[in-house]
Each structure stands twice: as C-alpha cells, then as structure tokens.
C-alpha atoms as a PDB file:
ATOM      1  CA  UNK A   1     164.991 103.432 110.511  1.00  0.00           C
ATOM      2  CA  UNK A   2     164.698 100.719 108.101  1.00  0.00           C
ATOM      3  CA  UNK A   3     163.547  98.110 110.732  1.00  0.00           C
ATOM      4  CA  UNK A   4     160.578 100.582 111.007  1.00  0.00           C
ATOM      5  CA  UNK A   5     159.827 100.951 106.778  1.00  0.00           C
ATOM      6  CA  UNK A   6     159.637  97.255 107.268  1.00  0.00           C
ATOM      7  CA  UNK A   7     157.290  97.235 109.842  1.00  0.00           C
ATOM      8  CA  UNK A   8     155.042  99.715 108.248  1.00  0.00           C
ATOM      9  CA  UNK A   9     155.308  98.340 104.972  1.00  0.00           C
ATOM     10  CA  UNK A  10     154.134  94.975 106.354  1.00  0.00           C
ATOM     11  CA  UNK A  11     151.380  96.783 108.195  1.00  0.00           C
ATOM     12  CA  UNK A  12     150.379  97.972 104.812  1.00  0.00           C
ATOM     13  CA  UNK A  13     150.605  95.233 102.966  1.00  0.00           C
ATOM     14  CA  UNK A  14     148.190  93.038 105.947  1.00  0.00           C
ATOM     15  CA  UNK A  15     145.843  95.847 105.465  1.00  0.00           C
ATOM     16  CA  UNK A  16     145.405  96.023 101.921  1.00  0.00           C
ATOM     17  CA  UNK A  17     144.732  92.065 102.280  1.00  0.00           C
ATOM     18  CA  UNK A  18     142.598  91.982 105.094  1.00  0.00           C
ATOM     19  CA  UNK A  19     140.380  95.245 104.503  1.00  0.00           C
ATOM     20  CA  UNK A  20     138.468  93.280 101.771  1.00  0.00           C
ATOM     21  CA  UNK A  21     137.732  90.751 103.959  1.00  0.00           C
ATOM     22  CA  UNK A  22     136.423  93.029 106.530  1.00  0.00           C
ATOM     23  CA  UNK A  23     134.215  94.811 104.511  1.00  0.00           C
ATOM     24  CA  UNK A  24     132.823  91.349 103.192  1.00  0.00           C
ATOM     25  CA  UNK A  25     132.332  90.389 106.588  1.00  0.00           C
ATOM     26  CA  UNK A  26     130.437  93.648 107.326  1.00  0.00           C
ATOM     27  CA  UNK A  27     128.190  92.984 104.220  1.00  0.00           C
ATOM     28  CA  UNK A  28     127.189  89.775 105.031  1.00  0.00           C
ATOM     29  CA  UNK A  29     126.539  90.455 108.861  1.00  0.00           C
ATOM     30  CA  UNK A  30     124.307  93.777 107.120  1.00  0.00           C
ATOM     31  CA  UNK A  31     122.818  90.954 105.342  1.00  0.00           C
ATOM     32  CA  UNK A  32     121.978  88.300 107.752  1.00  0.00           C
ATOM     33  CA  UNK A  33     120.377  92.222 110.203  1.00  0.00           C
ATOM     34  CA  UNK A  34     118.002  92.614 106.711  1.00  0.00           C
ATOM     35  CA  UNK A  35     116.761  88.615 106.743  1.00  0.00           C
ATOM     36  CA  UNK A  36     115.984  88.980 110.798  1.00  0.00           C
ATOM     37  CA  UNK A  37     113.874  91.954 109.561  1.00  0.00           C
ATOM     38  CA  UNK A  38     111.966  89.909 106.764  1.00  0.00           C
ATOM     39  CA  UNK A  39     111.844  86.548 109.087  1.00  0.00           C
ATOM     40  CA  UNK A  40     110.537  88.961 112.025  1.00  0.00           C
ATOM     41  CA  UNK A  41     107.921  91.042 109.300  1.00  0.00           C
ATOM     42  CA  UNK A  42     106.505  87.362 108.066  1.00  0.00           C
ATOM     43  CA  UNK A  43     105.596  86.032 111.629  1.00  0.00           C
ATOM     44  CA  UNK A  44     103.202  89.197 111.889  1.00  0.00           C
ATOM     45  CA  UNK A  45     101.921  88.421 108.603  1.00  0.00           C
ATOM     46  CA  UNK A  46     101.085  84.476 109.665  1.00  0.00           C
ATOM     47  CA  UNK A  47      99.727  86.395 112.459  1.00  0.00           C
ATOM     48  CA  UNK A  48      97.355  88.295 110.165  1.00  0.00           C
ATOM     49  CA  UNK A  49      96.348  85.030 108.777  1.00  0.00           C
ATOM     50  CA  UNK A  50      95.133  83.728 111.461  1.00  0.00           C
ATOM     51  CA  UNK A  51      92.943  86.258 112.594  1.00  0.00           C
ATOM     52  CA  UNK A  52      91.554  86.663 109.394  1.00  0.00           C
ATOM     53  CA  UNK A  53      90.731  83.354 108.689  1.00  0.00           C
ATOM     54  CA  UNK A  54      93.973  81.940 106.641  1.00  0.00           C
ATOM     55  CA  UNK A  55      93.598  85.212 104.080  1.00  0.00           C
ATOM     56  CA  UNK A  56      96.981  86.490 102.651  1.00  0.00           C
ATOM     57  CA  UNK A  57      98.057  90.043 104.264  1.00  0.00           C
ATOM     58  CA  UNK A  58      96.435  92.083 101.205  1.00  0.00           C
ATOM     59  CA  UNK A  59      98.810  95.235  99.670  1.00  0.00           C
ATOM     60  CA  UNK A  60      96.472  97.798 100.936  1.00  0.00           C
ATOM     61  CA  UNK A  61      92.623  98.276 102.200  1.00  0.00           C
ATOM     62  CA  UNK A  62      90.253 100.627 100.898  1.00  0.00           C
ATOM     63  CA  UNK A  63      91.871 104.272  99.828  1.00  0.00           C
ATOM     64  CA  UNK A  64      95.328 103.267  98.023  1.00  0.00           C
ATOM     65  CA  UNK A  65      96.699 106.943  98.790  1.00  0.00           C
ATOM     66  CA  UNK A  66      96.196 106.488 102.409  1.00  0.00           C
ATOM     67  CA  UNK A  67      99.295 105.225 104.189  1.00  0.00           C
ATOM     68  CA  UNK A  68      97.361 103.817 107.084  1.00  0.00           C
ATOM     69  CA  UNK A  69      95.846 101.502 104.539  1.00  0.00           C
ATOM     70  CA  UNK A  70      98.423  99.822 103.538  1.00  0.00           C
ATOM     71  CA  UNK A  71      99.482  96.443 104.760  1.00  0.00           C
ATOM     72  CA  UNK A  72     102.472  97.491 107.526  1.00  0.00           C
ATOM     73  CA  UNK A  73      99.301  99.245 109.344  1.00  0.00           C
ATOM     74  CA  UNK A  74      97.512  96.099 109.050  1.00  0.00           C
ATOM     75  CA  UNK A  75     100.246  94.050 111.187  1.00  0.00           C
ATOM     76  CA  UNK A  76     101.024  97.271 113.462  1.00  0.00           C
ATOM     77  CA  UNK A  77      99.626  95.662 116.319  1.00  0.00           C
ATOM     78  CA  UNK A  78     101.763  92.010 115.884  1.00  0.00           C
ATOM     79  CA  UNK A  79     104.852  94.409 116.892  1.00  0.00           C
ATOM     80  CA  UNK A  80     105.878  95.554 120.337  1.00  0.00           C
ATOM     81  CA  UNK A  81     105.441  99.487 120.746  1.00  0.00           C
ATOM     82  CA  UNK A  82     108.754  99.864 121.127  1.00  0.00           C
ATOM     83  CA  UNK A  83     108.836  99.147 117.222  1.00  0.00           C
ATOM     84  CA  UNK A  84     107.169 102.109 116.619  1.00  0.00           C
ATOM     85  CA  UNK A  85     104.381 103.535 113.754  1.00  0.00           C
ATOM     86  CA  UNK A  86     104.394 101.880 110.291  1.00  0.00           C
ATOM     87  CA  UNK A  87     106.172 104.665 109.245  1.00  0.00           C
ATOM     88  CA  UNK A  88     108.932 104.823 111.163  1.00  0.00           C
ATOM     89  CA  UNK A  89     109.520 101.056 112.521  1.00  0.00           C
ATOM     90  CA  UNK A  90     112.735 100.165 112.017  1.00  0.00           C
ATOM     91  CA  UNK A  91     111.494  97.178 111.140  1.00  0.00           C
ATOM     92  CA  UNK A  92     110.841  98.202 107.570  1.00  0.00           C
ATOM     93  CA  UNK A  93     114.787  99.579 107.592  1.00  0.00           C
ATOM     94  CA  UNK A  94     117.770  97.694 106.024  1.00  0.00           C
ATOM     95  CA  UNK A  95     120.665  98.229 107.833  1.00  0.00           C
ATOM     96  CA  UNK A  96     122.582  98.977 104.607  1.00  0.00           C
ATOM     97  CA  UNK A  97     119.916 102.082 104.201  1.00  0.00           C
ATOM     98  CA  UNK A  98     121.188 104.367 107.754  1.00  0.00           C
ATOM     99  CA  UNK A  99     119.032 106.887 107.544  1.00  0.00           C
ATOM    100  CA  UNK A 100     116.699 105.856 104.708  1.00  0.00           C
ATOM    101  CA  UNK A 101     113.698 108.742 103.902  1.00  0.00           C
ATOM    102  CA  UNK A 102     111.803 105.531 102.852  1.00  0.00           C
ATOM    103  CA  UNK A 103     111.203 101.551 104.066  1.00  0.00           C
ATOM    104  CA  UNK A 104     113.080  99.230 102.338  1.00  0.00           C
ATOM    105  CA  UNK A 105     111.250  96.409 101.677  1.00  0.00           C
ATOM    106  CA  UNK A 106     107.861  95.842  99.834  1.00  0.00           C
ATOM    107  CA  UNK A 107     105.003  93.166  99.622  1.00  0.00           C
ATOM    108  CA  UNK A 108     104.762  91.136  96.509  1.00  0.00           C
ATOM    109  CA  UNK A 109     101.504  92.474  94.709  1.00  0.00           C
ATOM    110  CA  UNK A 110     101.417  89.967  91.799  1.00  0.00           C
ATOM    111  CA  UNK A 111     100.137  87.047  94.162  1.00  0.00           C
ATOM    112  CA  UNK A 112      98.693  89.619  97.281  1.00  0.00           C
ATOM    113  CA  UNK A 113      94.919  91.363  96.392  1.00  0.00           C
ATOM    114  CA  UNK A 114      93.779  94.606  97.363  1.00  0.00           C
ATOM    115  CA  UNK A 115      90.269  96.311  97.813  1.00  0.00           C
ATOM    116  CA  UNK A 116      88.942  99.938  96.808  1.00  0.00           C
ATOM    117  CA  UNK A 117      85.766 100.575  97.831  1.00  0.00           C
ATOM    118  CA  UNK A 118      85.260 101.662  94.474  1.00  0.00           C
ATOM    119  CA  UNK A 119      85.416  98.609  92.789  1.00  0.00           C
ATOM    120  CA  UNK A 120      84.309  95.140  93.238  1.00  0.00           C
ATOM    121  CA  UNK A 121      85.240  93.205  96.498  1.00  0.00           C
ATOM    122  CA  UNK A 122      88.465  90.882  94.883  1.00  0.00           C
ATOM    123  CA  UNK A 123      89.110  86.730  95.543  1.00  0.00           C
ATOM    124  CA  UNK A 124      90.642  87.110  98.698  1.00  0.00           C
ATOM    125  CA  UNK A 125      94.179  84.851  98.655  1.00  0.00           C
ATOM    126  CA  UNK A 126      94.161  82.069 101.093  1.00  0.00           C
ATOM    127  CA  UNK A 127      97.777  81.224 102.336  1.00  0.00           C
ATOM    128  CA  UNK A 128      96.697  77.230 102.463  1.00  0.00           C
ATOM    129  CA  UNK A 129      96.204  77.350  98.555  1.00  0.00           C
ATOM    130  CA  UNK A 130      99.238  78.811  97.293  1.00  0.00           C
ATOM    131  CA  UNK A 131     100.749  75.592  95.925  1.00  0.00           C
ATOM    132  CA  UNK A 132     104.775  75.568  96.308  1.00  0.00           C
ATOM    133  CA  UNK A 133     104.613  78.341  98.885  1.00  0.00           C
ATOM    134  CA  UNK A 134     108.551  77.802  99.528  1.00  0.00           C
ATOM    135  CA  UNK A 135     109.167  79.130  95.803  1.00  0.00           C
ATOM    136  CA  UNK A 136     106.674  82.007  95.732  1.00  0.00           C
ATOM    137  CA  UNK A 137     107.931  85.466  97.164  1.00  0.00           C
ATOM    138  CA  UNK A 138     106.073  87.296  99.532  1.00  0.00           C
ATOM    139  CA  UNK A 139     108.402  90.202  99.955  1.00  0.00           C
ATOM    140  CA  UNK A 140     111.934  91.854  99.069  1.00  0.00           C
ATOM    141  CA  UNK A 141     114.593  94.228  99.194  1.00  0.00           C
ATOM    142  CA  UNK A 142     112.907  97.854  97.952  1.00  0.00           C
ATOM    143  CA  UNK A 143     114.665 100.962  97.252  1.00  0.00           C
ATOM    144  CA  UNK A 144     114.581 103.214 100.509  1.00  0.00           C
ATOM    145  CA  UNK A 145     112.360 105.980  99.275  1.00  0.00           C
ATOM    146  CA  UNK A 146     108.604 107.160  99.394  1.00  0.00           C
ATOM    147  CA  UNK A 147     106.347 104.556 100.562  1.00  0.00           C
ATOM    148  CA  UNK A 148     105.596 102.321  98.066  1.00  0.00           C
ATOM    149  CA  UNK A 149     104.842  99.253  99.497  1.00  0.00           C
ATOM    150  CA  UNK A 150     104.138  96.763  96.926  1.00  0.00           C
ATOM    151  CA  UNK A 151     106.307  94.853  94.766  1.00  0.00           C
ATOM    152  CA  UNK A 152     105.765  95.223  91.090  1.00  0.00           C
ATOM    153  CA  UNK A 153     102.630  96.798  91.095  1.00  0.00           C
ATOM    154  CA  UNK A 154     103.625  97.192  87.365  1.00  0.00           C
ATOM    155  CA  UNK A 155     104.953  95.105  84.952  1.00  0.00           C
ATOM    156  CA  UNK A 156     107.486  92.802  85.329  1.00  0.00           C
ATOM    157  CA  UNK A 157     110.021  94.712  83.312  1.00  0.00           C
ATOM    158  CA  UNK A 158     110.518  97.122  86.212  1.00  0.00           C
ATOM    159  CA  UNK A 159     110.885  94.858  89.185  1.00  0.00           C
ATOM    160  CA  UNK A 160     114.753  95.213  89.084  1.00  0.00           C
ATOM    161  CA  UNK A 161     116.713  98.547  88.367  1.00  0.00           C
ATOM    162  CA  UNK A 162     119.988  98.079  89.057  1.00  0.00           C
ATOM    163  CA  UNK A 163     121.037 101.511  89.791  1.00  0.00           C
ATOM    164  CA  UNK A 164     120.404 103.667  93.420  1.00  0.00           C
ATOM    165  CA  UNK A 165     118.533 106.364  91.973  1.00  0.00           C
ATOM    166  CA  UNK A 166     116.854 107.285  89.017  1.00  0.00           C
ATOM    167  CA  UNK A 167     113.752 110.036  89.370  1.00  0.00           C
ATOM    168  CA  UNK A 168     112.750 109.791  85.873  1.00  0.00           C
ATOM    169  CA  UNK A 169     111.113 106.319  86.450  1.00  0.00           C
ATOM    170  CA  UNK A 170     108.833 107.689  89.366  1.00  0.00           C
ATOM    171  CA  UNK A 171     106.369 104.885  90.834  1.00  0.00           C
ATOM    172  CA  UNK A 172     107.934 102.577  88.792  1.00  0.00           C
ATOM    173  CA  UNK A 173     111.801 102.583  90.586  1.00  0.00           C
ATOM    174  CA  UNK A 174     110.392 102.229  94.187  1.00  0.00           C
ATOM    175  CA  UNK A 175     108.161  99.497  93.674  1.00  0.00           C
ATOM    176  CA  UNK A 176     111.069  97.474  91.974  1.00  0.00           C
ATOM    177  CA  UNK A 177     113.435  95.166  93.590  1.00  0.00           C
ATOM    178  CA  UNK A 178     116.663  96.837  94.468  1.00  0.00           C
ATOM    179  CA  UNK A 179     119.628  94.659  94.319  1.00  0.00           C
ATOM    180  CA  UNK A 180     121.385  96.254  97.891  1.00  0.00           C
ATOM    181  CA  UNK A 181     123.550  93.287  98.983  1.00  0.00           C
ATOM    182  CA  UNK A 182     126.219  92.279  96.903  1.00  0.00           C
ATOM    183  CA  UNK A 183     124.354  92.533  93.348  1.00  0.00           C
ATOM    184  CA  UNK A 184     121.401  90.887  94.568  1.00  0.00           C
ATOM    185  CA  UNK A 185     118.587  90.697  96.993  1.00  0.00           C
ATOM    186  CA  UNK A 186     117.042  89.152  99.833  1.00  0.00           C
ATOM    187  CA  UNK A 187     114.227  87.626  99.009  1.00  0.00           C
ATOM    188  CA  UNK A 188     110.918  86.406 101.712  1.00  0.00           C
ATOM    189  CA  UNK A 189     109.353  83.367 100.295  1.00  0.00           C
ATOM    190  CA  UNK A 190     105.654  82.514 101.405  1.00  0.00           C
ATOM    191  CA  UNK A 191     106.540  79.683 103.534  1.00  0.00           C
ATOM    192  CA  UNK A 192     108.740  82.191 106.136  1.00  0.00           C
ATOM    193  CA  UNK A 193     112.274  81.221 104.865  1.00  0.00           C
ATOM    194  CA  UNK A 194     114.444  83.944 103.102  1.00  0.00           C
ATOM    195  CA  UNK A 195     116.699  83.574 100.344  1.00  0.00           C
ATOM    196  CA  UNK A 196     119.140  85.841  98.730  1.00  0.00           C
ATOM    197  CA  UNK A 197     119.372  85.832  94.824  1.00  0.00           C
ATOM    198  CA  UNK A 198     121.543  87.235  92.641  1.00  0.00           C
ATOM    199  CA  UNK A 199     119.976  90.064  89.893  1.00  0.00           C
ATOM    200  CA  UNK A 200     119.818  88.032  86.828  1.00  0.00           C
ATOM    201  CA  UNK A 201     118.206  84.935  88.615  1.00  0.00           C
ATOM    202  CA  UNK A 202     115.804  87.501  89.549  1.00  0.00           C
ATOM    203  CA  UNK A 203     115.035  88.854  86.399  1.00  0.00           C
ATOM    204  CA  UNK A 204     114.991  85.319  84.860  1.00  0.00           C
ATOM    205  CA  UNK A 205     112.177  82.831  84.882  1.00  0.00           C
ATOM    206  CA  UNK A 206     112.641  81.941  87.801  1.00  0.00           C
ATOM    207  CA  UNK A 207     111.984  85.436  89.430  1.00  0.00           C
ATOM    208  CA  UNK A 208     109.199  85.208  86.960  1.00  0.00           C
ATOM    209  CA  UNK A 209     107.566  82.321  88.481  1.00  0.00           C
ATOM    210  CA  UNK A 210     108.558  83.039  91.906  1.00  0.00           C
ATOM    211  CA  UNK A 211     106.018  86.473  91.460  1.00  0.00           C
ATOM    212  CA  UNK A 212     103.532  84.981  89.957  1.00  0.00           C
ATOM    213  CA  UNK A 213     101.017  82.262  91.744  1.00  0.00           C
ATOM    214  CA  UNK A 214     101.113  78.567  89.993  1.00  0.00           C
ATOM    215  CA  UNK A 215      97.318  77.820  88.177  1.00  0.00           C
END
C-alpha cells in the first residue's frame, strides 16, 4: 500500500512539473499554425502585386460596408477552393480562436489606401517604395469578432487592448491588435517574414514606426 502512495505521489509530482511544459509546447506549436497562416496570406498579397502592377493590396474597394470589398475578396482567387469564401477560409482563423464568429487577423491601414467612389481616387501604395519594408507591418493578430479587417483604422491609442472582450469600445476593439500568444502578437512585416512581439514593444515607438510608412 505504501509502495503504491509512492508511486502515485511521484506520478503527481512529474505531472505538476511537466504539465507546464506541455501547455508551453502547445502554445508555441498554436503559434508557429498562426505564422503559416500570415506567411501563406502574404504570398497572395505579392500575388496581388503583381497583377496590379506592384500596388499594395488596398484595405477595401469602393463601398466600405460591403464585405466583398474588402481586401480578403481581393486575393480570393490566389487560394485553392478548398480554402473556401473570404468569410469562412480558415485561412483568416488562428488556431488559438476554435470556433471564432470572426477572422483573426487584419491588414495594416496606416500604410495600405482605400477608395470610395465617393471621394477622390487616393496615391495608390507601391510595394517597391516602401523603404525598410522588413520593419513595416503589413498585418497582425486581430480579435476574432465581426469583420473588421483593417488594422488601426483609428488612432494609434487603440491598436492594442489587452483584454478578450470589451463591447463598449465597438469598432475600435476589433480593429486593434490583440495580444493572443503569450502577451503578445504575431506580427506580418511587408517583406513576407513574421515576427512575434511582445505588447509593450508594440505599443512603443517601435510599433509606432513599424505602422506608419518612413517619409
């Protein structure tokens, strides 16, 4: 009987050491799922560029309240059907988000453009001129709710919320930069490669620079 105390007392002690370390592990494989996700999202949008002569994939075209407008239907067909719609490619899902009502990840609108018919046809953003495209961000981690997809449409001051939910800031909490893996984000710079940063180097100036083009 006490051989067998022993033994379960040992079994409990190896699992209260290793489940840590297995949940870690989970995280970061969770992680590395998301960055295949942005990596696979940014070929379509080099794609886009060059069928549209080097021009950065733009937040949305024409009617901002139409879905179809916005940029995921603009690389729709640079995915294999299997992927499905815009709206429900699992493309645009985090594996940390099973069963997310919304995507998960959102274009950065501070160096993108966008066009309403109703107002005067923008500067289009060519890919080629963004100087120190390995430092600018072209997309991150969103919360996984409504359809917002671009980043900080706003100001600045509401690109990270470090918090799951929170109704009473509307538009402003799902086009912010949600801080899902391990206190921080995964962020896709302009050049392809994806980085993950930590929530106060995002909202310090260097998350400040890095959404904002260089003169």
């Amino acid at each position: 009987m006490i051989e067998l105390l022993v033994v379960v007392a040992i079994i409990a002690v190896l699992v209260a050491i290793l489940l840590p370390a297995l949940t870690q592990a989970r995280d970061l494989v969770r992680r590395a799922a998301c960055q295949s996700n942005l990596k696979q999202i940014h070929l379509a949008i080099s794609y886009y560029a060059t069928d549209n002569n080097g021009a950065f994939l733009p937040v949305h075209l024409g009617n901002p309240n139409q879905w179809y407008r916005w940029w995921p239907s603009l690389l729709e067909k640079y995915f294999p059907e299997e992927l499905g719609s815009p709206i429900d490619s699992p493309i645009y899902l985090c594996p940390t988000e099973p069963g997310a009502s919304g995507r998960c990840y959102a274009l950065n609108a501070k160096i993108s453009w966008s066009w309403d018919p109703t107002w005067p046809p923008p500067d289009m953003v060519m890919i080629d001129r963004i100087v120190n495209p390995s430092t600018k961000m072209c997309m991150a981690d969103k919360p996984p709710v409504g359809n917002q997809w671009g980043l900080c449409f706003d100001d600045f001051t509401y690109c990270l919320w470090d918090m799951k939910d929170d109704p009473a800031l509307g538009r402003f909490y799902k086009s912010c930069i949600l801080p899902r893996h391990a206190s921080g984000a995964n962020i896709l710079m302009v050049d392809g490669h994806v980085e993950w940063w930590h929530k106060n180097k995002i909202l310090s100036g260097a998350g400040w620079a890095a959404l904002h083009l260089d003169p």
